[in-house]
PDB file of N, CA and C in Angstrom:
ATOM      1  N   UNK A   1       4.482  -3.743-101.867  1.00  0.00           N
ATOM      2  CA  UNK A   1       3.458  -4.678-101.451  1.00  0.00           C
ATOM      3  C   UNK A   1       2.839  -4.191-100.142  1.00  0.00           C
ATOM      4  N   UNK A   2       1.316  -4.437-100.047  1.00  0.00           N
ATOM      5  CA  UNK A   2       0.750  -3.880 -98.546  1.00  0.00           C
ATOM      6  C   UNK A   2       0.633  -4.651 -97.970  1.00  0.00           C
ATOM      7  N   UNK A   3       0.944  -4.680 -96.647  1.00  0.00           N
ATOM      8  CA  UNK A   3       0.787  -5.802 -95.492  1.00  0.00           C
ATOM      9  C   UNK A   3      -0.220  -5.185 -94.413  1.00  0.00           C
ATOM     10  N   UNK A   4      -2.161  -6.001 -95.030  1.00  0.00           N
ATOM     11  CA  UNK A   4      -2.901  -5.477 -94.517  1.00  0.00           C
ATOM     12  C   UNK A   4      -2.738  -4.721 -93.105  1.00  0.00           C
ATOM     13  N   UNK A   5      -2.215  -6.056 -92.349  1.00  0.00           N
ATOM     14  CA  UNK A   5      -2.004  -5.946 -90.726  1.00  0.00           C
ATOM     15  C   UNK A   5      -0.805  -4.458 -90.389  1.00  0.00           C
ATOM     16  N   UNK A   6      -0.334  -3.975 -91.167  1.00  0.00           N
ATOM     17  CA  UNK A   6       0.470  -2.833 -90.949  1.00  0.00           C
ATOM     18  C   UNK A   6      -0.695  -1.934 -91.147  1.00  0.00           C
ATOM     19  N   UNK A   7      -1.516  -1.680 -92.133  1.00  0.00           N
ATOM     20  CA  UNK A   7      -2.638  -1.005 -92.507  1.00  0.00           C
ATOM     21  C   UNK A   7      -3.222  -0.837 -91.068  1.00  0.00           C
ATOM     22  N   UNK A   8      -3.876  -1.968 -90.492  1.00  0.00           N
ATOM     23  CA  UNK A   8      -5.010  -2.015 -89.624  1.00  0.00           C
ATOM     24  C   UNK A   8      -4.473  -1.217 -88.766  1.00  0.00           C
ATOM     25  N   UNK A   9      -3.336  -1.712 -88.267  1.00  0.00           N
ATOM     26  CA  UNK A   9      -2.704  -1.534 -87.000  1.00  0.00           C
ATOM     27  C   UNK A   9      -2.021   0.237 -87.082  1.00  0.00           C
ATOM     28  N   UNK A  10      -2.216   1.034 -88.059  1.00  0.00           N
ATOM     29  CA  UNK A  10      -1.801   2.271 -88.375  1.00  0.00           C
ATOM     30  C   UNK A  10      -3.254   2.925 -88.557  1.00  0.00           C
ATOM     31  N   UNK A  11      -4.459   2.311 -88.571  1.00  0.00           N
ATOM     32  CA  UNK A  11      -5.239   3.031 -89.031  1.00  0.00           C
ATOM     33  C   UNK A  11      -5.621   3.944 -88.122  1.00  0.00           C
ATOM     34  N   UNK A  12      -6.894   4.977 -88.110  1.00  0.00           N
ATOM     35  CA  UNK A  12      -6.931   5.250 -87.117  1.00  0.00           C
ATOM     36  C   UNK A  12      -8.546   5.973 -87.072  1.00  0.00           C
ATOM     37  N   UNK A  13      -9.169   5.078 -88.041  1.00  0.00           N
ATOM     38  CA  UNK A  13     -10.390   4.335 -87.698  1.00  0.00           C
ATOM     39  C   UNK A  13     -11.266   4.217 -86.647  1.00  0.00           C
ATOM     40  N   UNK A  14     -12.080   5.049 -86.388  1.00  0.00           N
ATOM     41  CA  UNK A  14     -13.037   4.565 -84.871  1.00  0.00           C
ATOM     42  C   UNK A  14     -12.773   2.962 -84.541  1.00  0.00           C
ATOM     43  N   UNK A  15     -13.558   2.455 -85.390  1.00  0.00           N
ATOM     44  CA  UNK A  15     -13.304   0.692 -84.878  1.00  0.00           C
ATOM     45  C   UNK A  15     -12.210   0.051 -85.337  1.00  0.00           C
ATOM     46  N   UNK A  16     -11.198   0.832 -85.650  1.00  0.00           N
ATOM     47  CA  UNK A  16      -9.897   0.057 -86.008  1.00  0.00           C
ATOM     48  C   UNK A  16      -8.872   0.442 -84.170  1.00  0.00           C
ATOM     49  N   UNK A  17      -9.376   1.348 -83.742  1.00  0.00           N
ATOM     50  CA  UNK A  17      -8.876   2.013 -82.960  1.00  0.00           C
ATOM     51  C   UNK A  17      -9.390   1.162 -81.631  1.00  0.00           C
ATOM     52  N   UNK A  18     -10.994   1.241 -81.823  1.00  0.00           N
ATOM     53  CA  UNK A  18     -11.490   0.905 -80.661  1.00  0.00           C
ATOM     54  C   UNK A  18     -10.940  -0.684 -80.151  1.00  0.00           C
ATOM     55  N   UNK A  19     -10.800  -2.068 -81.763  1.00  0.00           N
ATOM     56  CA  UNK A  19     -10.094  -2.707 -81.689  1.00  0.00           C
ATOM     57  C   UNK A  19      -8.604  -2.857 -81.222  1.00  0.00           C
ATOM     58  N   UNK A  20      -7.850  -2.216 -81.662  1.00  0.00           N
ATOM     59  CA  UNK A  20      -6.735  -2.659 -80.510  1.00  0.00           C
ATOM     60  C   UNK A  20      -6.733  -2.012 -79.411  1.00  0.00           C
ATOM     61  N   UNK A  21      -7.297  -1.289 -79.000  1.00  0.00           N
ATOM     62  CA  UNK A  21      -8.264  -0.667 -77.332  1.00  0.00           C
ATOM     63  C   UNK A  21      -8.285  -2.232 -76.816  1.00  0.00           C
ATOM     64  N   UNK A  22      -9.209  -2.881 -77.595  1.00  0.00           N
ATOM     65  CA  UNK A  22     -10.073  -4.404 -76.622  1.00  0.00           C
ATOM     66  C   UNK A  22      -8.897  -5.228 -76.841  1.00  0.00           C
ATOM     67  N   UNK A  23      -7.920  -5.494 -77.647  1.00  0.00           N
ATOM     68  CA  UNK A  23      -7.235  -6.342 -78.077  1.00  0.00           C
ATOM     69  C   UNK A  23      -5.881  -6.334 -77.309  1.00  0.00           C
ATOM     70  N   UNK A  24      -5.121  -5.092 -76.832  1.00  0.00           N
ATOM     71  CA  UNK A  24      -4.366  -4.718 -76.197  1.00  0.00           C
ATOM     72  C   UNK A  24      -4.761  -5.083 -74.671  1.00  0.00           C
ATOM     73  N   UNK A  25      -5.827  -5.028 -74.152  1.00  0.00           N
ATOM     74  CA  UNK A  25      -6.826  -4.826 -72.855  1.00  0.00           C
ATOM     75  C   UNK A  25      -6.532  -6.258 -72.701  1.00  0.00           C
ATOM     76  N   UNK A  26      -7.395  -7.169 -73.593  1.00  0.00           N
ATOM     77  CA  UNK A  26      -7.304  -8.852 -73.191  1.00  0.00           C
ATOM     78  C   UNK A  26      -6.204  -9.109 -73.208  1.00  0.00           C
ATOM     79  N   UNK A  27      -4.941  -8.918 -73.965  1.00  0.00           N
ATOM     80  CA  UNK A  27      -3.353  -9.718 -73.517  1.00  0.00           C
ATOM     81  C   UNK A  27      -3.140  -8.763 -72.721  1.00  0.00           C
ATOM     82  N   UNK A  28      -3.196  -7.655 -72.339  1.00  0.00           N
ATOM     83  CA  UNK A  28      -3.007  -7.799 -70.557  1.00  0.00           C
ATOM     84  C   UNK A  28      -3.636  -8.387 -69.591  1.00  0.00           C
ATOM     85  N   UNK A  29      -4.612  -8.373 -69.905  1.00  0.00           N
ATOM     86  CA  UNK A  29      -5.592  -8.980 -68.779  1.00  0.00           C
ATOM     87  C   UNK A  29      -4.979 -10.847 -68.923  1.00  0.00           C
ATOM     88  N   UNK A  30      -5.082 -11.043 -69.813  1.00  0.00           N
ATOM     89  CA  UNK A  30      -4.400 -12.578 -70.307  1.00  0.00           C
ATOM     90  C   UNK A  30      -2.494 -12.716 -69.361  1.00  0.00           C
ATOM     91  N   UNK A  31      -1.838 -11.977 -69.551  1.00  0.00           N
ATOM     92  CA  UNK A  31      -0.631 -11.926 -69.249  1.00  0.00           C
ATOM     93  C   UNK A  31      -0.666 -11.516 -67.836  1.00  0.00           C
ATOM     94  N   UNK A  32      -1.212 -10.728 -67.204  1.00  0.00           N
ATOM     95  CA  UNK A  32      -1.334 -10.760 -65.772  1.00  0.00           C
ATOM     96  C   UNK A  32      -2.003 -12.108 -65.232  1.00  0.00           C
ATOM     97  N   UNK A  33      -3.083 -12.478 -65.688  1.00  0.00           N
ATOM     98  CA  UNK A  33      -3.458 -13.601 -65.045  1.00  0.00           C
ATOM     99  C   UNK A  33      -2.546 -14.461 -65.249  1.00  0.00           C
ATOM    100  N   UNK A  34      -1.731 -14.870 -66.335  1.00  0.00           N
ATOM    101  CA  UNK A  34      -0.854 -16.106 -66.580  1.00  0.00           C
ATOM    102  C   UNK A  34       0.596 -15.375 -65.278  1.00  0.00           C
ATOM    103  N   UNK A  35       0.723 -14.694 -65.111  1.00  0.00           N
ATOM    104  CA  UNK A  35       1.580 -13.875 -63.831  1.00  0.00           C
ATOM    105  C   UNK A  35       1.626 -14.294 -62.871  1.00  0.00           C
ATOM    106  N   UNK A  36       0.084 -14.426 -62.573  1.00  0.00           N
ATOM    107  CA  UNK A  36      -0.191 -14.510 -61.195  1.00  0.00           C
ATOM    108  C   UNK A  36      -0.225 -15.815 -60.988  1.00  0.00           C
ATOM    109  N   UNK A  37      -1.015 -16.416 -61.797  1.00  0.00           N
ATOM    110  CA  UNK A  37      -1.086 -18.205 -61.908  1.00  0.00           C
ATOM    111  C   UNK A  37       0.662 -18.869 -61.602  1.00  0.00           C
ATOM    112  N   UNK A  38       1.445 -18.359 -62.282  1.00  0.00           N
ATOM    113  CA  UNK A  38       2.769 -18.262 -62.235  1.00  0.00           C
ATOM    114  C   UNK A  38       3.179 -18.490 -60.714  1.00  0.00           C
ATOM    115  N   UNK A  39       2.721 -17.503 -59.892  1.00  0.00           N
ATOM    116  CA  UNK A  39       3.422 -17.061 -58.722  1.00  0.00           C
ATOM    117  C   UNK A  39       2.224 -18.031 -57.702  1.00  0.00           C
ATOM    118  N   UNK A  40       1.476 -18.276 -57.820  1.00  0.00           N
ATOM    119  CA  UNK A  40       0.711 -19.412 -57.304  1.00  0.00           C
ATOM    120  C   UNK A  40       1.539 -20.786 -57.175  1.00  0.00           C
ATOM    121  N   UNK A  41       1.835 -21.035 -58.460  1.00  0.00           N
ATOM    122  CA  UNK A  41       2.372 -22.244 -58.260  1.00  0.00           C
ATOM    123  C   UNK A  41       3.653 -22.168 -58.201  1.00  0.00           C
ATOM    124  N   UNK A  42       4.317 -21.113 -57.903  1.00  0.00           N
ATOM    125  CA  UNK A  42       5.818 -21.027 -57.439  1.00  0.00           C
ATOM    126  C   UNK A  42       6.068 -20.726 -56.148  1.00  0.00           C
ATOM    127  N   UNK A  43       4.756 -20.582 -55.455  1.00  0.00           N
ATOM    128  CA  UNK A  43       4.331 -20.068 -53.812  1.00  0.00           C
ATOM    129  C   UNK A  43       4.269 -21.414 -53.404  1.00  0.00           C
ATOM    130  N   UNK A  44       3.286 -22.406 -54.119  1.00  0.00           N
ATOM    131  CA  UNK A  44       2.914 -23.753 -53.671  1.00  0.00           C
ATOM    132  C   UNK A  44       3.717 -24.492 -53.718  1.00  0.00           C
ATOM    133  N   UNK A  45       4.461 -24.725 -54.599  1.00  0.00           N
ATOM    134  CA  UNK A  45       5.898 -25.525 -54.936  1.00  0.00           C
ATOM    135  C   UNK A  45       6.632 -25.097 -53.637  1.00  0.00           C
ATOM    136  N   UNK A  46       7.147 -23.887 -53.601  1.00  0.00           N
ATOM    137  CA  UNK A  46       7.568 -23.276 -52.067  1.00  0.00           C
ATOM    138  C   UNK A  46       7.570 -24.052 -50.977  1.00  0.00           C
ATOM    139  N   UNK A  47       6.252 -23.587 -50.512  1.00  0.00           N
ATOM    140  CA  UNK A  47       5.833 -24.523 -49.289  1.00  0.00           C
ATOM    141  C   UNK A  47       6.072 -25.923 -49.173  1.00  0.00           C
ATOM    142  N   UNK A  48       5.379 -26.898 -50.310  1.00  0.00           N
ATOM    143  CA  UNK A  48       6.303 -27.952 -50.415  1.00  0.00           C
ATOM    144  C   UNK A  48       7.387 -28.065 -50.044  1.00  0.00           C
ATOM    145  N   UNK A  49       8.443 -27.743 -50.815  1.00  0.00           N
ATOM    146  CA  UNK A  49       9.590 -28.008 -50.438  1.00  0.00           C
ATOM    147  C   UNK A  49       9.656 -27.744 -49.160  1.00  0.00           C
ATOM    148  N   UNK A  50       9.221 -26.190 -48.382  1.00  0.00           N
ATOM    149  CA  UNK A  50       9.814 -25.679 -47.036  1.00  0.00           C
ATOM    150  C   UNK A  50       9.274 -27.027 -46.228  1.00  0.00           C
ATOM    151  N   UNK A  51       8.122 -27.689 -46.531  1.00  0.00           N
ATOM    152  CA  UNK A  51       7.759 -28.313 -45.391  1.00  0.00           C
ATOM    153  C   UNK A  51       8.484 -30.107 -46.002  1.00  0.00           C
ATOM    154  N   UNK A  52       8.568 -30.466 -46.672  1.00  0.00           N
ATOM    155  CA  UNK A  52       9.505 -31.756 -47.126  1.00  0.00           C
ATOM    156  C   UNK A  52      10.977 -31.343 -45.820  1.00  0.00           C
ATOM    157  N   UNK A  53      11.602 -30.120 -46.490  1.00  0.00           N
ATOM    158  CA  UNK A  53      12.667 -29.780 -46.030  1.00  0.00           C
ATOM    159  C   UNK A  53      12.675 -30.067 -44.549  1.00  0.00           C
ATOM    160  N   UNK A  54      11.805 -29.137 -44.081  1.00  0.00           N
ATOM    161  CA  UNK A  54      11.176 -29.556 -42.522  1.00  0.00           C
ATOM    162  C   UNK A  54      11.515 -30.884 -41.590  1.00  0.00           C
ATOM    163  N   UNK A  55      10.690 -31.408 -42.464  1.00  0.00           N
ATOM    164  CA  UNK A  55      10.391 -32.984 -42.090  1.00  0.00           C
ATOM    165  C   UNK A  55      11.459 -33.776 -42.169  1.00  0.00           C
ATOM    166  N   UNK A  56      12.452 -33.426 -43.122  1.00  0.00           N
ATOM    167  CA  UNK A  56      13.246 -34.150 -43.309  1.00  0.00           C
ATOM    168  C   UNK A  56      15.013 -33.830 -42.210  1.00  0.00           C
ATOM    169  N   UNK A  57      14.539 -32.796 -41.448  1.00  0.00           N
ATOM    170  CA  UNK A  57      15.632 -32.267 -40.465  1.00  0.00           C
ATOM    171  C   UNK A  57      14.930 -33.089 -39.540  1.00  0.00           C
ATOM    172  N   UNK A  58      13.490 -32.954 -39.235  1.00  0.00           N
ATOM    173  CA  UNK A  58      12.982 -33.364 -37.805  1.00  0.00           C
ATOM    174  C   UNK A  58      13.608 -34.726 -37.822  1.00  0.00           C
ATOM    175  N   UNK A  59      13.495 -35.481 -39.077  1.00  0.00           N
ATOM    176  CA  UNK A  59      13.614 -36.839 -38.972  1.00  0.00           C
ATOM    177  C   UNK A  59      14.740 -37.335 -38.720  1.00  0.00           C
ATOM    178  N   UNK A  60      16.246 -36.507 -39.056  1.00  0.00           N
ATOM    179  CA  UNK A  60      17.219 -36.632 -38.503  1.00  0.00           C
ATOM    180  C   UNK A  60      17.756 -36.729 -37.617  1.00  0.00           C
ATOM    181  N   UNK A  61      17.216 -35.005 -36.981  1.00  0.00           N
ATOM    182  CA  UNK A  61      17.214 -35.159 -35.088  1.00  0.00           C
ATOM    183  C   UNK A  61      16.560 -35.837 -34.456  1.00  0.00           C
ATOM    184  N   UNK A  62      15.430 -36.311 -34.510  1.00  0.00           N
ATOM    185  CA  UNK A  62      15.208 -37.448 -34.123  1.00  0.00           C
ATOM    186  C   UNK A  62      15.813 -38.798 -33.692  1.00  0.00           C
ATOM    187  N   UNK A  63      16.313 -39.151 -34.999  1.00  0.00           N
ATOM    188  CA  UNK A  63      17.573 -40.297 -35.524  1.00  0.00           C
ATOM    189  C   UNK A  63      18.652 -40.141 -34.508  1.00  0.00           C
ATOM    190  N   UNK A  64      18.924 -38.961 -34.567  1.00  0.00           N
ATOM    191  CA  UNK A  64      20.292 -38.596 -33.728  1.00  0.00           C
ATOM    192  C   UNK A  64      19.937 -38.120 -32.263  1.00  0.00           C
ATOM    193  N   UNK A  65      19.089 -38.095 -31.627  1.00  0.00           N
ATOM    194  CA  UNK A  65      18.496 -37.957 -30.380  1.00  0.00           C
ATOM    195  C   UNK A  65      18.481 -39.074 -30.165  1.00  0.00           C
ATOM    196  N   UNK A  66      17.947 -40.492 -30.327  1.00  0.00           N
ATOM    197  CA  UNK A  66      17.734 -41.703 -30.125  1.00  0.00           C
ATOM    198  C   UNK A  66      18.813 -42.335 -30.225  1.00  0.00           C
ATOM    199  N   UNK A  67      19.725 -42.275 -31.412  1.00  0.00           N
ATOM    200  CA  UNK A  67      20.647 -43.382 -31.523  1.00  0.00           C
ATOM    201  C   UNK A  67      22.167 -43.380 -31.644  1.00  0.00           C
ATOM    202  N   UNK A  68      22.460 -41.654 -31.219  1.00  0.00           N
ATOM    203  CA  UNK A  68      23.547 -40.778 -31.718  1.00  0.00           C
ATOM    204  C   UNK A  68      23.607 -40.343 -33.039  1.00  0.00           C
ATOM    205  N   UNK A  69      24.895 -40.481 -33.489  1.00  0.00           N
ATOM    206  CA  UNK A  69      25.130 -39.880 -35.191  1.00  0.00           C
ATOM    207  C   UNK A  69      24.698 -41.079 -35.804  1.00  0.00           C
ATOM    208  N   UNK A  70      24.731 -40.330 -36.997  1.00  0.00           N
ATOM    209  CA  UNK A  70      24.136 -41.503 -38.028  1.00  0.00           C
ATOM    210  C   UNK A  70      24.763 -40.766 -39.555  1.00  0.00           C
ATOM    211  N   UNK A  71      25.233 -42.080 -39.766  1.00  0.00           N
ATOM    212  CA  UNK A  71      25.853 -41.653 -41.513  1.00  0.00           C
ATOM    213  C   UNK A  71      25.518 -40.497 -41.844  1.00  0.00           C
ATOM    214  N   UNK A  72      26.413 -40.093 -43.132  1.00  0.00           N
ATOM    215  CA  UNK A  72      25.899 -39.135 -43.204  1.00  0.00           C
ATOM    216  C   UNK A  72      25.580 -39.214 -44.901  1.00  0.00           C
ATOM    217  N   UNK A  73      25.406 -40.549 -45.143  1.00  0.00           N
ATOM    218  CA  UNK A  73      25.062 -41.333 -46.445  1.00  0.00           C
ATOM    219  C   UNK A  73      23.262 -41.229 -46.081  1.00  0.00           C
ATOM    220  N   UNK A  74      23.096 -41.454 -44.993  1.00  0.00           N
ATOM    221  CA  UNK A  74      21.865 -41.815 -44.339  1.00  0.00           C
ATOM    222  C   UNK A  74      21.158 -40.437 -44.285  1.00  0.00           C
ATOM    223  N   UNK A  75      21.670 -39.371 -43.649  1.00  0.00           N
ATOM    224  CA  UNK A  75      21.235 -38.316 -43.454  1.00  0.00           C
ATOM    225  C   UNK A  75      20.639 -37.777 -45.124  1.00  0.00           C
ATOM    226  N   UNK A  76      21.915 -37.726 -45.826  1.00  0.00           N
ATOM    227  CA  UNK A  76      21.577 -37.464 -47.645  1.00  0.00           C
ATOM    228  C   UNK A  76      20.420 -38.173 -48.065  1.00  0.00           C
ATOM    229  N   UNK A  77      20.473 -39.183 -47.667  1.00  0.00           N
ATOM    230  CA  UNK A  77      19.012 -39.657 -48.309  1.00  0.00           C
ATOM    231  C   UNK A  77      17.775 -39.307 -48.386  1.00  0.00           C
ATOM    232  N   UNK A  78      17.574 -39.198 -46.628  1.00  0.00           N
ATOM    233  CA  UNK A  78      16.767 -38.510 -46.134  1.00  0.00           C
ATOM    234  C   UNK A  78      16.293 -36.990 -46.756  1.00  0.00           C
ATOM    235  N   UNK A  79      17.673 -36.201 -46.610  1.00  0.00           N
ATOM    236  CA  UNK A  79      17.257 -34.823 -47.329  1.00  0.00           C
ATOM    237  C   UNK A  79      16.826 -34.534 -48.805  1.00  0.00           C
ATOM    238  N   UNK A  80      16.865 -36.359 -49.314  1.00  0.00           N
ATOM    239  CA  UNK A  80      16.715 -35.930 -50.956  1.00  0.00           C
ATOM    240  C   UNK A  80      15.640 -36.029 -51.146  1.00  0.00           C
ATOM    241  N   UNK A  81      14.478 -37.073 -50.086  1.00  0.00           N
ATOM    242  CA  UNK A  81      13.281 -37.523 -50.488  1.00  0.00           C
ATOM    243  C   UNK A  81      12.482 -36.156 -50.345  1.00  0.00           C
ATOM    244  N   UNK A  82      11.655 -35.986 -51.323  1.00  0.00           N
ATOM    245  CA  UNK A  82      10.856 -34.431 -51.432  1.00  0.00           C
ATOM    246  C   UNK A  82       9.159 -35.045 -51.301  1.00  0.00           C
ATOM    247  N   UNK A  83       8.671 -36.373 -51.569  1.00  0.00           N
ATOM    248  CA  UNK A  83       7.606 -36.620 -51.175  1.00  0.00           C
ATOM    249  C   UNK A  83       7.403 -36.469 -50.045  1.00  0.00           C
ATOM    250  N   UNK A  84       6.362 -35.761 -49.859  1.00  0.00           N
ATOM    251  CA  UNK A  84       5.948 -35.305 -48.109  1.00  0.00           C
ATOM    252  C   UNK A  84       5.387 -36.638 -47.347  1.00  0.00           C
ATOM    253  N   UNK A  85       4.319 -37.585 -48.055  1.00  0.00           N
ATOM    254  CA  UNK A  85       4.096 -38.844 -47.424  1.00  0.00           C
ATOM    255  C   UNK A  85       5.067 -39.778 -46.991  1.00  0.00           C
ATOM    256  N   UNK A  86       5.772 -39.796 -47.956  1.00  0.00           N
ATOM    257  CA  UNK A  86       7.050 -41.136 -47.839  1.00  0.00           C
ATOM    258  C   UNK A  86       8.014 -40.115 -46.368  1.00  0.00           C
ATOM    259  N   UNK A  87       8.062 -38.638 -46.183  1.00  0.00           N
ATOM    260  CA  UNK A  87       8.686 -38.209 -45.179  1.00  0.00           C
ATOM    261  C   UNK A  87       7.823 -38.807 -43.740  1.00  0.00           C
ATOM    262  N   UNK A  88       6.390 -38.739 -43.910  1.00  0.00           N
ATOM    263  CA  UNK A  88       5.971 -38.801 -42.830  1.00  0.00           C
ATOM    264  C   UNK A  88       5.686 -40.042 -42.127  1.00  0.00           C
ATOM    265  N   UNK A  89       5.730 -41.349 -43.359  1.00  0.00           N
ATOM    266  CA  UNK A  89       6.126 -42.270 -42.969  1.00  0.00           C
ATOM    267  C   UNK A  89       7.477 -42.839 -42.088  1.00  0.00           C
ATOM    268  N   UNK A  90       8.759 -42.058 -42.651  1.00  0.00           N
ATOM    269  CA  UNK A  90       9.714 -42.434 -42.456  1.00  0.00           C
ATOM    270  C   UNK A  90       9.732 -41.679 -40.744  1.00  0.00           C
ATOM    271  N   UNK A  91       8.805 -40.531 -40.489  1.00  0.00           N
ATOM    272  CA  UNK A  91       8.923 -39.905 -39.644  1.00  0.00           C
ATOM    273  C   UNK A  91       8.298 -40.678 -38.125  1.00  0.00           C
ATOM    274  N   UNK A  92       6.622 -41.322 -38.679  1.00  0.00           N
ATOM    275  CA  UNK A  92       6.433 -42.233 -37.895  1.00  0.00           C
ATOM    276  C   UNK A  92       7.566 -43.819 -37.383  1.00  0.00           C
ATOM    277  N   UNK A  93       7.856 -43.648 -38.825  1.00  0.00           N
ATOM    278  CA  UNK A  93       9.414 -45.275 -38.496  1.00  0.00           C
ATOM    279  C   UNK A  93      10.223 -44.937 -36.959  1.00  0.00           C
ATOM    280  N   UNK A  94      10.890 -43.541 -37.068  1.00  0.00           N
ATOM    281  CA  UNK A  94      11.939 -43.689 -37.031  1.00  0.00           C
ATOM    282  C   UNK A  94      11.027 -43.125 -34.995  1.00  0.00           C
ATOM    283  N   UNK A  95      10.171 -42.843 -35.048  1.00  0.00           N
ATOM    284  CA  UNK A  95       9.421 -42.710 -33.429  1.00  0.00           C
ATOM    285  C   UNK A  95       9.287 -44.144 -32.981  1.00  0.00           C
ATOM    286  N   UNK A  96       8.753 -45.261 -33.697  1.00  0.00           N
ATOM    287  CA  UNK A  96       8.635 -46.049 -33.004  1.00  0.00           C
ATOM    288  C   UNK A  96       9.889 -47.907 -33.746  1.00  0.00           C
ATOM    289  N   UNK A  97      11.336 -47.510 -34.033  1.00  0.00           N
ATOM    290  CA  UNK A  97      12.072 -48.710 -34.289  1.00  0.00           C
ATOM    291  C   UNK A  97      12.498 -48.342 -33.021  1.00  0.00           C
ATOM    292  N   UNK A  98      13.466 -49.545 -32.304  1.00  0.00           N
ATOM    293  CA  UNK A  98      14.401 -49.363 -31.587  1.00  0.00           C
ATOM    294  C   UNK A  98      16.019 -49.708 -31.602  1.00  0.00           C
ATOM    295  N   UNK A  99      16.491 -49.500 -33.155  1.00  0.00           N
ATOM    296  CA  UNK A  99      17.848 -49.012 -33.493  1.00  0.00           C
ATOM    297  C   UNK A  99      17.858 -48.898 -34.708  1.00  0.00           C
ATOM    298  N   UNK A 100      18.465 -47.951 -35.077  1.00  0.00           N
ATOM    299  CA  UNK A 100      18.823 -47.525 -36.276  1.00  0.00           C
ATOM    300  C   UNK A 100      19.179 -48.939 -37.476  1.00  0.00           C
ATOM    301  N   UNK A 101      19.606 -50.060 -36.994  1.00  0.00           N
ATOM    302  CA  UNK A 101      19.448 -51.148 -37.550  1.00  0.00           C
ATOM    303  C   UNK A 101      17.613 -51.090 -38.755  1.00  0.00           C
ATOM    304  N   UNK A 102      17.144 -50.730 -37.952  1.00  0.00           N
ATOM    305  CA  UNK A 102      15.473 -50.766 -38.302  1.00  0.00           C
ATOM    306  C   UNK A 102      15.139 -49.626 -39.404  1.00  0.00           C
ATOM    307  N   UNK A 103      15.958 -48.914 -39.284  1.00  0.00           N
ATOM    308  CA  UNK A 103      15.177 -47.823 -40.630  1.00  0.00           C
ATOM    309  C   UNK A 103      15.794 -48.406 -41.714  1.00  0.00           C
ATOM    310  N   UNK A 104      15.109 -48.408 -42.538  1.00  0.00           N
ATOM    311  CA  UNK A 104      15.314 -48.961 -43.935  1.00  0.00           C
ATOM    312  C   UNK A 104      14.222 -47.733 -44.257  1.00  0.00           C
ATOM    313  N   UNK A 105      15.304 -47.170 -45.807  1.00  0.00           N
ATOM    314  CA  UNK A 105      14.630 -46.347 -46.508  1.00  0.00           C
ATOM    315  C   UNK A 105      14.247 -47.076 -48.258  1.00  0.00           C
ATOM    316  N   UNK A 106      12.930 -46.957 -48.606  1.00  0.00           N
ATOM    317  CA  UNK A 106      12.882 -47.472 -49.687  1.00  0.00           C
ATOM    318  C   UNK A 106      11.732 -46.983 -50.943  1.00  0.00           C
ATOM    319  N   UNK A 107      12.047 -46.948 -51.688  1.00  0.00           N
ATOM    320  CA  UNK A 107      11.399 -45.756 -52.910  1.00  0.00           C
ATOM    321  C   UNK A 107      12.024 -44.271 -52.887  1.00  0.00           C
ATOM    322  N   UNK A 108      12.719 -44.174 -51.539  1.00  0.00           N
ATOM    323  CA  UNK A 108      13.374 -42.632 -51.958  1.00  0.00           C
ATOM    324  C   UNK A 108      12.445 -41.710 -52.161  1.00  0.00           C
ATOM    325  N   UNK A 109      11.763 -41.487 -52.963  1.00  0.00           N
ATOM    326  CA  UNK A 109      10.427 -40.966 -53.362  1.00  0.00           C
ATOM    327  C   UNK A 109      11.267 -39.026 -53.455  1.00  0.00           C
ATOM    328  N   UNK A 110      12.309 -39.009 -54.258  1.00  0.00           N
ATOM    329  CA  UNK A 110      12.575 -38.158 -55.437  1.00  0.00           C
ATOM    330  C   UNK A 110      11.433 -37.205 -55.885  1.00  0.00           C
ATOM    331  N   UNK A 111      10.218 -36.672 -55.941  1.00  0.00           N
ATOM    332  CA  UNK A 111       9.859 -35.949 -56.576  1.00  0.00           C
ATOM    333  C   UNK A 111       9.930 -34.598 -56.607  1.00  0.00           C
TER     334      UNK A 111
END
């Protein structure tokens, strides 16, 4: 039995040739760009985190500059929240409560 696509792909045809020339060309060109797109959003994700991460030490020392130690149930929490807003909220909180009584963390904000 012939299996055209073995045919084509053996031929060696000016335009059978010149075809997988262009055809070979676009899934690279296709596969590098999906590469790079790749490493974009594994750069951006990155930063995220580095700067969540960030925020979420400042907000500690902070905590612990002001009020001494502080749980370390409290501290975990802190390091889990990965939303950068809900950090910078908690970051403004914790500048202007005056005891640790006052931070209340709420939504966590997990993402």
């Amino acid at each position: 039995m012939l299996d055209i696509a073995s045919i084509l792909e053996k031929s060696q045809d000016p335009s059978f040739v010149r075809f997988r020339e262009c055809r070979d060309s676009l899934l690279n060109k296709g596969k590098e760009a999906g590469i790079a797109e790749g490493k974009k959003e594994g750069i951006a994700e990155g930063i995220a985190k580095g700067k969540a991460e960030g925020i979420a030490q400042g907000i500690v020392k902070i905590l612990v500059k002001r009020f001494g130690d502080i749980p370390d149930q409290l501290k975990n929490q802190i390091h889990n929240i990965k939303d950068i807003a809900i950090l910078d909220q908690l970051l403004d909180l914790c500048l202007s409560i005056n005891s640790l009584d006052e931070f209340h963390i709420s939504g966590e904000g997990k993402k």
